[in-house]
PDB file of N, CA and C in Angstrom:
ATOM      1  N   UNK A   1     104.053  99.765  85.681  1.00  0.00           N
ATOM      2  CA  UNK A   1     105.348  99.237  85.341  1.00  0.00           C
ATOM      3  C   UNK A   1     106.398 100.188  85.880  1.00  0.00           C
ATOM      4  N   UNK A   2     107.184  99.586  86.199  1.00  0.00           N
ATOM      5  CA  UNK A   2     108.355 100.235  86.795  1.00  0.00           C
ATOM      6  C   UNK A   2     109.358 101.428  85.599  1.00  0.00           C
ATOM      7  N   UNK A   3     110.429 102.116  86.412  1.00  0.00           N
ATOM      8  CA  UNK A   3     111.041 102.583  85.198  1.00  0.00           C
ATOM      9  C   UNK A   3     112.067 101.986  84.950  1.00  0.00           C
ATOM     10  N   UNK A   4     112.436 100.936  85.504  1.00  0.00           N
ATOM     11  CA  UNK A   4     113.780  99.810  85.311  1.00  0.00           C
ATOM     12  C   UNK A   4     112.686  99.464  84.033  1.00  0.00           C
ATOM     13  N   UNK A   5     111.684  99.217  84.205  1.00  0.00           N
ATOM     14  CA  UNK A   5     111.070  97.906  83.294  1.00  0.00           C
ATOM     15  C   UNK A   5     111.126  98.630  81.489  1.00  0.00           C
ATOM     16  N   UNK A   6     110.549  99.852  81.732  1.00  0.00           N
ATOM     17  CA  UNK A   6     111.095 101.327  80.622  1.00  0.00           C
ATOM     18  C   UNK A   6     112.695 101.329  79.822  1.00  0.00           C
ATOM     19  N   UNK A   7     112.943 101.128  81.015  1.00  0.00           N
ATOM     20  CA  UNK A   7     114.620 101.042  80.580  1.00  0.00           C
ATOM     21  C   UNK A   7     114.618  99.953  79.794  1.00  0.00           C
ATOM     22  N   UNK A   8     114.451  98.645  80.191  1.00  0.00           N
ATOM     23  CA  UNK A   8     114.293  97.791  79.305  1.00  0.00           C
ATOM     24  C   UNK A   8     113.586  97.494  77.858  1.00  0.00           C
ATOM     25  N   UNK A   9     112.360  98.321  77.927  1.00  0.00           N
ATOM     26  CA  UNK A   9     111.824  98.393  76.657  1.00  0.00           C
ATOM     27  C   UNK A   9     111.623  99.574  76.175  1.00  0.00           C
ATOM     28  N   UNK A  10     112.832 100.542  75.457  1.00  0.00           N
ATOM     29  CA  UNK A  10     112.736 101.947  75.014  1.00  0.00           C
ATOM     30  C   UNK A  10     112.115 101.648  73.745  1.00  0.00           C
ATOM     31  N   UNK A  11     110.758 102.700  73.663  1.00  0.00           N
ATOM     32  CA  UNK A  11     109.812 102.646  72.876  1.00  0.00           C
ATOM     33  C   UNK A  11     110.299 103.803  72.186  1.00  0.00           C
ATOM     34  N   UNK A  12     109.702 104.251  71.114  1.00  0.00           N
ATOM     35  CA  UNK A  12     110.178 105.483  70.303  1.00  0.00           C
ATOM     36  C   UNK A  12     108.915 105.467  69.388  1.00  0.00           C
ATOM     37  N   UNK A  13     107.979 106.227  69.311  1.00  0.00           N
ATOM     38  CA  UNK A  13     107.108 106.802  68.600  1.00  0.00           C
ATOM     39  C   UNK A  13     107.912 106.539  66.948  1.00  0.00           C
ATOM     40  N   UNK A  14     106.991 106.327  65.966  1.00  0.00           N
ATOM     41  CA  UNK A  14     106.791 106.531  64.594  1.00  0.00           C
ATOM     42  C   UNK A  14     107.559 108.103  64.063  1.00  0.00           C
ATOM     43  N   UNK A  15     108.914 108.543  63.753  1.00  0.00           N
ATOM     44  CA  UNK A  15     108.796 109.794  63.595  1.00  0.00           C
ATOM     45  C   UNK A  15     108.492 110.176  61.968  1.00  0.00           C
ATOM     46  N   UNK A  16     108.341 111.115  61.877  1.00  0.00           N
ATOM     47  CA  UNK A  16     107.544 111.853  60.484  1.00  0.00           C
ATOM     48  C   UNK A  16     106.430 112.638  60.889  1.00  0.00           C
ATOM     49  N   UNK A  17     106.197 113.514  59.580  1.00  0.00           N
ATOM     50  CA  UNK A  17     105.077 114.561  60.202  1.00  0.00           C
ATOM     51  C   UNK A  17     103.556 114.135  60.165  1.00  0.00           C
ATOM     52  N   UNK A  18     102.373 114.461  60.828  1.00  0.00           N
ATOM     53  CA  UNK A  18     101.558 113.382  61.076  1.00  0.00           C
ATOM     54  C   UNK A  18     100.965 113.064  59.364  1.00  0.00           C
ATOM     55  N   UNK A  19     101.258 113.700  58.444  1.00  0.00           N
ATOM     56  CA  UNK A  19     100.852 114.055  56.802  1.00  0.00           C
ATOM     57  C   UNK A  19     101.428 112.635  56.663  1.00  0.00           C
ATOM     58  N   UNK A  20     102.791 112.047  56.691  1.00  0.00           N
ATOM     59  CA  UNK A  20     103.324 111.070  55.900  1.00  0.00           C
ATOM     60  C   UNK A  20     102.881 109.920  57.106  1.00  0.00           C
ATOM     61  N   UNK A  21     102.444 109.973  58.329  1.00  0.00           N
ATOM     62  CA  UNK A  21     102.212 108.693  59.167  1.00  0.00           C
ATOM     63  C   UNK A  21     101.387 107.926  58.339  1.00  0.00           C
ATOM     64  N   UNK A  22     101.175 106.379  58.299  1.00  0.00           N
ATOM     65  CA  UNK A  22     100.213 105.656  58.134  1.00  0.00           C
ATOM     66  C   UNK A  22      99.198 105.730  59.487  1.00  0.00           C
ATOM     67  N   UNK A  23      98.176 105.078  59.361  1.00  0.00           N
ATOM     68  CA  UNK A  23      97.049 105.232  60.122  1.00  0.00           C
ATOM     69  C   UNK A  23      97.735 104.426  61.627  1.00  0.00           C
ATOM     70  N   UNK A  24      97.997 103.516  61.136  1.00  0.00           N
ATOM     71  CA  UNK A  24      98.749 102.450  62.349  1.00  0.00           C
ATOM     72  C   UNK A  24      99.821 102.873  63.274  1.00  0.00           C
ATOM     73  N   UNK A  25     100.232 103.692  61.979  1.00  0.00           N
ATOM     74  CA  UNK A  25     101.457 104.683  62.904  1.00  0.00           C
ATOM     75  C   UNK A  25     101.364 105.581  63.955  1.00  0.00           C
ATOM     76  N   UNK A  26     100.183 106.286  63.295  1.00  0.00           N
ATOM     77  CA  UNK A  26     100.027 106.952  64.079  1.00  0.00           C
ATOM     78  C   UNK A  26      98.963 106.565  65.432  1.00  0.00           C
ATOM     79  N   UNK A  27      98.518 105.777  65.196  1.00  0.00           N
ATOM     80  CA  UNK A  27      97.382 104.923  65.769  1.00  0.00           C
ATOM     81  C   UNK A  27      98.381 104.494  67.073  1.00  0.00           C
ATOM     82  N   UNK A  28      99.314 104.510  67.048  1.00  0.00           N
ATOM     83  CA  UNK A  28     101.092 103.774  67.491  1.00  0.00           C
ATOM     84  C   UNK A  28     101.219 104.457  68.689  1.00  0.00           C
ATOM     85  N   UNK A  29     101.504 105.672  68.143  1.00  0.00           N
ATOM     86  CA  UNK A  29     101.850 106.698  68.365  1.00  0.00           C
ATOM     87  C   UNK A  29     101.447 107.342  69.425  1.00  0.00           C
ATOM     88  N   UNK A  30      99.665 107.308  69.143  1.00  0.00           N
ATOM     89  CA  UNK A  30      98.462 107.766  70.339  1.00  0.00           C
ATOM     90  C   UNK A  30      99.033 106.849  71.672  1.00  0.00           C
ATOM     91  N   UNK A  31      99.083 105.645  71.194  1.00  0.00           N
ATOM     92  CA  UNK A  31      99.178 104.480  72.467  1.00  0.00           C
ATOM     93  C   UNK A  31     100.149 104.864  73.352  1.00  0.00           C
ATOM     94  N   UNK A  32     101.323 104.893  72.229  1.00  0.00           N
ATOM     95  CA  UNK A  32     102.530 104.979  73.098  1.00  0.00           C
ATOM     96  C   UNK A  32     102.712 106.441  73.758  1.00  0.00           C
ATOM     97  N   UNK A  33     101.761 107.308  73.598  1.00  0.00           N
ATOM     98  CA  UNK A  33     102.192 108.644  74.553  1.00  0.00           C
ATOM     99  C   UNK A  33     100.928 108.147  75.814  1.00  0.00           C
ATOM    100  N   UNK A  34      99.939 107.599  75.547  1.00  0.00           N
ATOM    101  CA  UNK A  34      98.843 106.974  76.462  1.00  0.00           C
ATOM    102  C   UNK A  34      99.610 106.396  77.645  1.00  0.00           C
ATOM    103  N   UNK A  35     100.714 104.982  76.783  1.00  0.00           N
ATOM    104  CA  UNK A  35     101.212 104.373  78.090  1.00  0.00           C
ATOM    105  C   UNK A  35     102.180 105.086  78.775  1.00  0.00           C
ATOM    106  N   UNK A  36     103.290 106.160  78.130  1.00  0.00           N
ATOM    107  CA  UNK A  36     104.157 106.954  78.879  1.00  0.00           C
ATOM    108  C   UNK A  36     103.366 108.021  79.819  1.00  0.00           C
ATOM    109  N   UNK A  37     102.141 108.249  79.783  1.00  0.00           N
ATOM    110  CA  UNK A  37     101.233 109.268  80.249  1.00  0.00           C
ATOM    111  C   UNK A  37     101.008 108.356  81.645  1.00  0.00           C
ATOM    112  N   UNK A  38     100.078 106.791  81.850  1.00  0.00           N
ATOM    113  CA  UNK A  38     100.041 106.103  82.741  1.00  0.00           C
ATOM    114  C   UNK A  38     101.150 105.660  83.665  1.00  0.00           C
ATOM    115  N   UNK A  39     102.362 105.588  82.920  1.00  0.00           N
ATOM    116  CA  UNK A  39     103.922 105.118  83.747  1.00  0.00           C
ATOM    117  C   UNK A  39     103.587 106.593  84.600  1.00  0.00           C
ATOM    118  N   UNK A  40     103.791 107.296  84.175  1.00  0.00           N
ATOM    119  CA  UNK A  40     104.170 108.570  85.004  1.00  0.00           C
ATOM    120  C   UNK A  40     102.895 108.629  86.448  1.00  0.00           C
ATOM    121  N   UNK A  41     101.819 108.473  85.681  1.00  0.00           N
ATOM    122  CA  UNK A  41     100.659 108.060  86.778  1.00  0.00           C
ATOM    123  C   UNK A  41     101.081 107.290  87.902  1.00  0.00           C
ATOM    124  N   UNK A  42     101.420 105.680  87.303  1.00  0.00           N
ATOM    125  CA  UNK A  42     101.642 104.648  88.186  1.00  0.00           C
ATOM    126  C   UNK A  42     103.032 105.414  89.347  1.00  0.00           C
ATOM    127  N   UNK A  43     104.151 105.899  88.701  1.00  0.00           N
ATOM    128  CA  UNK A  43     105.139 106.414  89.506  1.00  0.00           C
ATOM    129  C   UNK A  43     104.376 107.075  90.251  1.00  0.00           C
ATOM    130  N   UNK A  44     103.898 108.182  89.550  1.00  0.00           N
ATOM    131  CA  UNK A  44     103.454 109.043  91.348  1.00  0.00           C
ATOM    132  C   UNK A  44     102.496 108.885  92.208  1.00  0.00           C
ATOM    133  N   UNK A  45     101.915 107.092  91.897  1.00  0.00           N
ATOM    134  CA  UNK A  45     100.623 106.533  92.655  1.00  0.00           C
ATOM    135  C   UNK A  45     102.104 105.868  93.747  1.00  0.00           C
ATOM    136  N   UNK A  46     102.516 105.712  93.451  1.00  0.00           N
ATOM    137  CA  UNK A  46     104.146 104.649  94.431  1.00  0.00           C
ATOM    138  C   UNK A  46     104.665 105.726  95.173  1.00  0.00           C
ATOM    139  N   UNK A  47     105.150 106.785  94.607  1.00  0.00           N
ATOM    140  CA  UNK A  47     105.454 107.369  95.661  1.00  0.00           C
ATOM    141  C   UNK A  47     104.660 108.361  96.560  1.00  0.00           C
ATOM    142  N   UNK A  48     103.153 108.131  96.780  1.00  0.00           N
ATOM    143  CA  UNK A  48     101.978 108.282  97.135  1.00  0.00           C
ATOM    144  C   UNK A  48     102.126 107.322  98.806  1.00  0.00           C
ATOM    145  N   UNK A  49     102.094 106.495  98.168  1.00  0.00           N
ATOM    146  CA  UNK A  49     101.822 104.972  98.405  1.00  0.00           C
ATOM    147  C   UNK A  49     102.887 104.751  99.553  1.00  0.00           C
ATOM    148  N   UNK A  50     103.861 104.965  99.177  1.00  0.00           N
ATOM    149  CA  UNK A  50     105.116 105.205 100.008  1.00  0.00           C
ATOM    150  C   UNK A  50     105.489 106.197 101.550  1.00  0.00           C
ATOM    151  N   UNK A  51     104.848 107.464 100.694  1.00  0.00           N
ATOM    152  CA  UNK A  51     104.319 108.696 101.531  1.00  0.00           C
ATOM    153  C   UNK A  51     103.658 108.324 102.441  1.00  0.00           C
ATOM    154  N   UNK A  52     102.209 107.571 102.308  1.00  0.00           N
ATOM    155  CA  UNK A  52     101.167 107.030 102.865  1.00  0.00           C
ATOM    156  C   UNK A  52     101.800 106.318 104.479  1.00  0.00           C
ATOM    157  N   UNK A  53     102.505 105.315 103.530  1.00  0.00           N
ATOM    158  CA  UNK A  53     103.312 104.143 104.564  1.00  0.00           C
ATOM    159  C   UNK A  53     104.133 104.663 105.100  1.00  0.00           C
ATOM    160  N   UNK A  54     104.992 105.400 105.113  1.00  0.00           N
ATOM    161  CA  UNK A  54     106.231 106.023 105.878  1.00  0.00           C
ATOM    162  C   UNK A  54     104.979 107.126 106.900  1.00  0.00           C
ATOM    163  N   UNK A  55     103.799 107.107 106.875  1.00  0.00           N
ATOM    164  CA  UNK A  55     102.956 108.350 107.928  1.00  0.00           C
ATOM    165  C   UNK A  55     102.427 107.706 108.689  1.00  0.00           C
ATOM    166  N   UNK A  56     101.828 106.412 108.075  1.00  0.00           N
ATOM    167  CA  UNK A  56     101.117 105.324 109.053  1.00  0.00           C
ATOM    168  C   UNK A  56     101.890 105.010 110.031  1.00  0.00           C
ATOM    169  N   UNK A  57     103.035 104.257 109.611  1.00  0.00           N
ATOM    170  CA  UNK A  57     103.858 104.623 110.322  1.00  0.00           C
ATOM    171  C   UNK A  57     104.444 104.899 112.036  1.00  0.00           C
ATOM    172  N   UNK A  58     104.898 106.211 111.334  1.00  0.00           N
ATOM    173  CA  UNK A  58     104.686 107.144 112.311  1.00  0.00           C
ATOM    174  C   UNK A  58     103.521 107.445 113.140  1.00  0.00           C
ATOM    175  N   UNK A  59     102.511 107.580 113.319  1.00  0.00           N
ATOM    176  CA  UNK A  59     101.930 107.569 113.723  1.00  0.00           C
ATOM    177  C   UNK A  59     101.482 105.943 114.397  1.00  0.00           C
ATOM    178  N   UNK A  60     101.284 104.788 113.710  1.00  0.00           N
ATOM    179  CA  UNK A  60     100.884 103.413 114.386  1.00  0.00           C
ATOM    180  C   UNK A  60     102.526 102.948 115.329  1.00  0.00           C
ATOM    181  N   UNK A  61     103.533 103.344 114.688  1.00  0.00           N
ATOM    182  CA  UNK A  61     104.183 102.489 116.063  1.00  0.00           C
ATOM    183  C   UNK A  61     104.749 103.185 116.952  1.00  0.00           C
ATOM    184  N   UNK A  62     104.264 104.368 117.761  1.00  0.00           N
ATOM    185  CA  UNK A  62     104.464 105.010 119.184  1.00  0.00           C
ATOM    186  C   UNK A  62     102.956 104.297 119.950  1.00  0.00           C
ATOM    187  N   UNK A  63     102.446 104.338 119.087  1.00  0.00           N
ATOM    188  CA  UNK A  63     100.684 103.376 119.656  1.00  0.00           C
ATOM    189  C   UNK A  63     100.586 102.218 119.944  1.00  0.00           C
ATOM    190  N   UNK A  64     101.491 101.446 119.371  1.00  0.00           N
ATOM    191  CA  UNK A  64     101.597 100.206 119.487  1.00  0.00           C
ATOM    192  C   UNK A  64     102.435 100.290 120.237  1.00  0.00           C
ATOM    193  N   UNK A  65     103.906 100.694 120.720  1.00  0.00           N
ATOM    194  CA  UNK A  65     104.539 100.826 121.950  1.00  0.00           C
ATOM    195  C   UNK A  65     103.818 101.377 123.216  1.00  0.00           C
ATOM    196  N   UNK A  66     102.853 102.314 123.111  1.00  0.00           N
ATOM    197  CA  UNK A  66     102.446 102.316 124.566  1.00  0.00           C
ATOM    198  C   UNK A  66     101.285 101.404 124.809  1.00  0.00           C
ATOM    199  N   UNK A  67     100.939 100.431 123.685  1.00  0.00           N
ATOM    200  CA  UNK A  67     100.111  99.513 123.685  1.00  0.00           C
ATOM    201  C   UNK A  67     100.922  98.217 124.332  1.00  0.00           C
ATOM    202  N   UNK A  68     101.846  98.290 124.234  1.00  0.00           N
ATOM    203  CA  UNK A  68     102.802  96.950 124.927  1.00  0.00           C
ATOM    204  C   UNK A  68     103.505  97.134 125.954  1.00  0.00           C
ATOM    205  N   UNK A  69     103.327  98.675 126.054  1.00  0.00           N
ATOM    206  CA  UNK A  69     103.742  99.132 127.754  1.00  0.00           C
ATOM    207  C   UNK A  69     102.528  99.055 128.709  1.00  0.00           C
ATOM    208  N   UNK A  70     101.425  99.065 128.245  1.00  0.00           N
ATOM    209  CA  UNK A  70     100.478  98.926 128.703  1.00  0.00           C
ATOM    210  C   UNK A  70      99.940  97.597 129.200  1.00  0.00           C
ATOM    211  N   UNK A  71     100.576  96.300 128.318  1.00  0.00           N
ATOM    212  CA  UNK A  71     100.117  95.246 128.496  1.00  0.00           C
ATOM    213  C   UNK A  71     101.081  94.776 129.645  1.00  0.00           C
ATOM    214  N   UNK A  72     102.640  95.338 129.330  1.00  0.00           N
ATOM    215  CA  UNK A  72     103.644  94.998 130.648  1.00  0.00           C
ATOM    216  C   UNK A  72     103.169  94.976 132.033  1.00  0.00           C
ATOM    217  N   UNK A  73     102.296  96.624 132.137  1.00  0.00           N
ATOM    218  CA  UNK A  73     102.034  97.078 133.474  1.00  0.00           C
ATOM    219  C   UNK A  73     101.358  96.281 134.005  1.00  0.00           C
ATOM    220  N   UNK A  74     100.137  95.392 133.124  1.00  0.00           N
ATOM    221  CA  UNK A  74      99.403  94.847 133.225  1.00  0.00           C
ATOM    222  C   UNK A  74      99.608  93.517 133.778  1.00  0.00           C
ATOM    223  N   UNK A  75     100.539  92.935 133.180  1.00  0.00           N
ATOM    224  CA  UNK A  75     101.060  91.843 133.805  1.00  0.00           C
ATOM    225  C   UNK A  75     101.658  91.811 134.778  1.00  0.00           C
ATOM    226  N   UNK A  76     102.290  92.871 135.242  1.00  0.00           N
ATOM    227  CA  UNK A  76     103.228  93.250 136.268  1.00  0.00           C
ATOM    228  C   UNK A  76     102.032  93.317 137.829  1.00  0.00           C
ATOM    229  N   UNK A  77     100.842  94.166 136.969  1.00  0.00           N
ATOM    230  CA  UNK A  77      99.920  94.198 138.434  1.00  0.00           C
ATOM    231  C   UNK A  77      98.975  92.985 138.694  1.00  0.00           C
ATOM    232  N   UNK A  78      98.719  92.068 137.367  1.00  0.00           N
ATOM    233  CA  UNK A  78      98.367  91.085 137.903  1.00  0.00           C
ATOM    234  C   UNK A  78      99.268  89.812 138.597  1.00  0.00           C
ATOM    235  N   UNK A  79     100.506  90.198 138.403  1.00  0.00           N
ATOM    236  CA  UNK A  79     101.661  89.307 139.139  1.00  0.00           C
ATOM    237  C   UNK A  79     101.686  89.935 140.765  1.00  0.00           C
ATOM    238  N   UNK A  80     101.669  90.692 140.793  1.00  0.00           N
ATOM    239  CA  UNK A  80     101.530  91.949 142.390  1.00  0.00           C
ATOM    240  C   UNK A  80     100.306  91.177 142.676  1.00  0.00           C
ATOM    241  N   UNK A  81      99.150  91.062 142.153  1.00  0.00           N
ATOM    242  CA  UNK A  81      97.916  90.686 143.055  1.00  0.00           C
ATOM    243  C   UNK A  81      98.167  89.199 143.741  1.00  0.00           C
ATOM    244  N   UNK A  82      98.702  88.733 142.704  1.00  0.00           N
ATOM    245  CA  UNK A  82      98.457  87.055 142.966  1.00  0.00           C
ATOM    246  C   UNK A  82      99.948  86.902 144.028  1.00  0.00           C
ATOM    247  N   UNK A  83     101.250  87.970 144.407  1.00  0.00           N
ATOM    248  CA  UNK A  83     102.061  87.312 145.251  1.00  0.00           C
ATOM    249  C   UNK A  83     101.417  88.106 146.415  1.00  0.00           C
ATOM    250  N   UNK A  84     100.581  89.523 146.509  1.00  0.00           N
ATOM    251  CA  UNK A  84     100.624  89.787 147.796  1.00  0.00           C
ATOM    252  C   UNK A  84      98.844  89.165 148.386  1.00  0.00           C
ATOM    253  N   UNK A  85      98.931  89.703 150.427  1.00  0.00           N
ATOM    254  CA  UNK A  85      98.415  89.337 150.702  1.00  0.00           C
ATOM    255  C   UNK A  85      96.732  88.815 150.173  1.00  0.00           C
ATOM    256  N   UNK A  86      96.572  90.207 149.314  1.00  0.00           N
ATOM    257  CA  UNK A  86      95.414  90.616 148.515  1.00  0.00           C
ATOM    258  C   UNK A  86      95.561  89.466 147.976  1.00  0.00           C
ATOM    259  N   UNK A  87      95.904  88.700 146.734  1.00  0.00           N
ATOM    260  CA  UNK A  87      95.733  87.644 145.766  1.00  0.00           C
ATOM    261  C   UNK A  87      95.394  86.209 146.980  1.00  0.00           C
ATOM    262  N   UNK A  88      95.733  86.358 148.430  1.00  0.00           N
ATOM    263  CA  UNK A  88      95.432  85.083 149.153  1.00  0.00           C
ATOM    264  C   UNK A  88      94.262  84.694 149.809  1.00  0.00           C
ATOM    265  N   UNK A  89      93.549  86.330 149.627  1.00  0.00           N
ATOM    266  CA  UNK A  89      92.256  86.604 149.706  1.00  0.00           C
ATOM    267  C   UNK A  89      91.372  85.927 148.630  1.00  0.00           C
ATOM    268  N   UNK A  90      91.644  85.888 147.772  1.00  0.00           N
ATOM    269  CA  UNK A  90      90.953  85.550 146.391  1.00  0.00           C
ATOM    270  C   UNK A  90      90.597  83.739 146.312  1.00  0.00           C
ATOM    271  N   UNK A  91      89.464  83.533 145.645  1.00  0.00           N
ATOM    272  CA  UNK A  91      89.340  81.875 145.699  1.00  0.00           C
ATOM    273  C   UNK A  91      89.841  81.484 144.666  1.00  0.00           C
ATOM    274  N   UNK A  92      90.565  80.014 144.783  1.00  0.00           N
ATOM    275  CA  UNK A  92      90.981  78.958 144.094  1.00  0.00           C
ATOM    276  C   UNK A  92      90.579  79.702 142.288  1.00  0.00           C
ATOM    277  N   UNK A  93      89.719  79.704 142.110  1.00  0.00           N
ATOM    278  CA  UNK A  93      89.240  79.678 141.058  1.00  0.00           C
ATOM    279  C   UNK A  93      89.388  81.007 140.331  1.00  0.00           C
ATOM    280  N   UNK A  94      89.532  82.211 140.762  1.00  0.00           N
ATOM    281  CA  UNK A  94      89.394  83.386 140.640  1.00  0.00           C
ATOM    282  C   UNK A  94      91.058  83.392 140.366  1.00  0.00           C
ATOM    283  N   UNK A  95      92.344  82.619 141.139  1.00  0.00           N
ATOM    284  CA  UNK A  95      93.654  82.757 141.310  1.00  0.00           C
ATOM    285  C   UNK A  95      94.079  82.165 139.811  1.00  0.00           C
ATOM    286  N   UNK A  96      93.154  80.818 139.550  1.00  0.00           N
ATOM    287  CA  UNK A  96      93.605  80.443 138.374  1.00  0.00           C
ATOM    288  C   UNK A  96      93.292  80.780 137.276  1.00  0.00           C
ATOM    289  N   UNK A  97      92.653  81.829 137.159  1.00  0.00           N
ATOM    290  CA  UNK A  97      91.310  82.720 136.080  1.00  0.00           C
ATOM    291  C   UNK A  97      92.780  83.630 135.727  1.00  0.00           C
ATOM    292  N   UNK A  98      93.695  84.319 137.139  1.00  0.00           N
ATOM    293  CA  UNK A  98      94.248  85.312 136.822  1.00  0.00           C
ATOM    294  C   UNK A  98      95.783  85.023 136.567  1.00  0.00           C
ATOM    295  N   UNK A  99      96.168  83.443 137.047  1.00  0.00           N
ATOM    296  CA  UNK A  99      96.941  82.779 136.324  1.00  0.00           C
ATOM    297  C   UNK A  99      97.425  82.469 135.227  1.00  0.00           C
ATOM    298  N   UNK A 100      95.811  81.970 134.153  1.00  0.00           N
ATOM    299  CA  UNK A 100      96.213  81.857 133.004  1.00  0.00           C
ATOM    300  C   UNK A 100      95.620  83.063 132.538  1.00  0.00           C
ATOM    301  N   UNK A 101      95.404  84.151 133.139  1.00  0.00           N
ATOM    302  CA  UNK A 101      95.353  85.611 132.059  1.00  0.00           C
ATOM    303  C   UNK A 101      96.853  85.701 131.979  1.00  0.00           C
ATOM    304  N   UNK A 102      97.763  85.727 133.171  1.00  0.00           N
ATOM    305  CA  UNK A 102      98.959  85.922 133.175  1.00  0.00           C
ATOM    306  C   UNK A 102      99.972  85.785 132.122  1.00  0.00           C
ATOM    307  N   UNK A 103      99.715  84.112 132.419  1.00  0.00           N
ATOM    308  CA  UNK A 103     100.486  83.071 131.123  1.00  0.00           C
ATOM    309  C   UNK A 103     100.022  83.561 129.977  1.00  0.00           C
ATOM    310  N   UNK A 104      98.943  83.702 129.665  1.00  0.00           N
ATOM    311  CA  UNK A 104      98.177  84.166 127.894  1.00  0.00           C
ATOM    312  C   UNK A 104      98.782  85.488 127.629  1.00  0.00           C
ATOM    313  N   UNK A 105      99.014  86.321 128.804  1.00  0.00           N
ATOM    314  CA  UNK A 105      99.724  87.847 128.643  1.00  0.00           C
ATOM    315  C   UNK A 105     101.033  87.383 128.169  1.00  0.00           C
ATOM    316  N   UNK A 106     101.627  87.113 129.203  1.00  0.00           N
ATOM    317  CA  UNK A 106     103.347  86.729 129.120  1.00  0.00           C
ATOM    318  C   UNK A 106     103.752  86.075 127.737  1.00  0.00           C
ATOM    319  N   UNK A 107     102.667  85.226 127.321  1.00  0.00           N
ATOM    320  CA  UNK A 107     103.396  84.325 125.812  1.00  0.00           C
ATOM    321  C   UNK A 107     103.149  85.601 125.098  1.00  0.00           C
ATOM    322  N   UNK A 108     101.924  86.183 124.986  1.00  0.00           N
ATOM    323  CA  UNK A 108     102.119  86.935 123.917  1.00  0.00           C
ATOM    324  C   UNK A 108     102.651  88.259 124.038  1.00  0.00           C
ATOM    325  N   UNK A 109     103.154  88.584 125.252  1.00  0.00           N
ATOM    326  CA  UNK A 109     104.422  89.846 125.384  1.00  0.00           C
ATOM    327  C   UNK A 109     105.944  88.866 124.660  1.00  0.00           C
ATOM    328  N   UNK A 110     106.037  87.604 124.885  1.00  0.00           N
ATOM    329  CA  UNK A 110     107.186  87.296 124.342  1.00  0.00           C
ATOM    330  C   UNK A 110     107.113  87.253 123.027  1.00  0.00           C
ATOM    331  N   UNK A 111     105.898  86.727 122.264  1.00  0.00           N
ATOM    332  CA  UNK A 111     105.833  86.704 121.081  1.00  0.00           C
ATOM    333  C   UNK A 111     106.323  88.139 119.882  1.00  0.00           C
ATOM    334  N   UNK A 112     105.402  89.172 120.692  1.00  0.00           N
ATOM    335  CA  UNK A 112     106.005  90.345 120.167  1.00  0.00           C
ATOM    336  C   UNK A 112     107.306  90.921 120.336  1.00  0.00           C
ATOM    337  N   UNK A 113     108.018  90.247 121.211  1.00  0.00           N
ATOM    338  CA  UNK A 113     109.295  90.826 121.876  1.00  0.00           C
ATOM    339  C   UNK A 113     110.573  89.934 120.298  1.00  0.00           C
ATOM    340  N   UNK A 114     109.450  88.665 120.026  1.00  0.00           N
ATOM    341  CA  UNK A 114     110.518  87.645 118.798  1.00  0.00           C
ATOM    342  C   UNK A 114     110.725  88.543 117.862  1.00  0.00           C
ATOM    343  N   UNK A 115     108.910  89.318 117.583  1.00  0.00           N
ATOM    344  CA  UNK A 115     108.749  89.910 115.960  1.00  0.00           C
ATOM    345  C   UNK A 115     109.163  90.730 115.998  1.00  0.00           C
ATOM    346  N   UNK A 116     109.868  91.985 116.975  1.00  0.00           N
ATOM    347  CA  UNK A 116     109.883  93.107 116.575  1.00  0.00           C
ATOM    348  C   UNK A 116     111.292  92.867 116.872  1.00  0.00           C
ATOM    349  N   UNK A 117     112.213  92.177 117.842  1.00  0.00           N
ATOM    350  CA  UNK A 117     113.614  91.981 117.558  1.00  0.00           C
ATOM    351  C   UNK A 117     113.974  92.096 116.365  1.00  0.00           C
ATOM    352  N   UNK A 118     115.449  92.403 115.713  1.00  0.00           N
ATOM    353  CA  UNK A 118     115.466  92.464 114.635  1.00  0.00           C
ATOM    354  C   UNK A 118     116.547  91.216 114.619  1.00  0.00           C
TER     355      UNK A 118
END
């Protein structure tokens, strides 16, 4: 639970000394330092969690950029094969193999070019 959610439900232990508690009270009492013990848990599992994600991060999207510079080049040299003399060398079948690698590259260089626009 959040600590907005805390804010909303301020709990307050049974006070008296544990001599005058009833059993329930104090029974209360145990719980409610149990669940303030877990809030504090859950908080520093989030900002764990957070930590985590802000490293991944860093680290996954310079990888994934030279992963899409990589796919550019790629398209770029299979566009070079198929206009120069080299690609006229090549048969019918082999041209259209590297055609629609092309097209299958190109949609999905644009696709990523939609998602990562902001």
């Amino acid at each position: 639970m959040s600590s907005d959610a805390s804010a909303l439900l301020p709990l307050e232990g049974v006070q008296g000394d544990a001599a005058s508690l009833s059993d329930e009270q104090a029974r209360f009492n145990r719980l409610l330092a149990q669940v303030q013990g877990l809030r504090a848990r859950v908080e520093q599992w989030q900002a764990a969690d957070l930590r985590l994600q802000r490293e991944r991060l860093g680290v996954l999207m310079p990888l994934a950029q030279q992963a899409q510079e990589a796919e550019r080049r790629l398209v770029l040299t299979i566009d070079q094969l198929l206009q120069n003399a080299a690609g006229a060398a090549l048969k019918p079948a082999e041209q259209r193999r590297l055609t629609d690698a092309l097209e299958q590259r190109l949609f999905a260089l644009l696709n990523e070019d939609r998602m990562t626009r902001p």
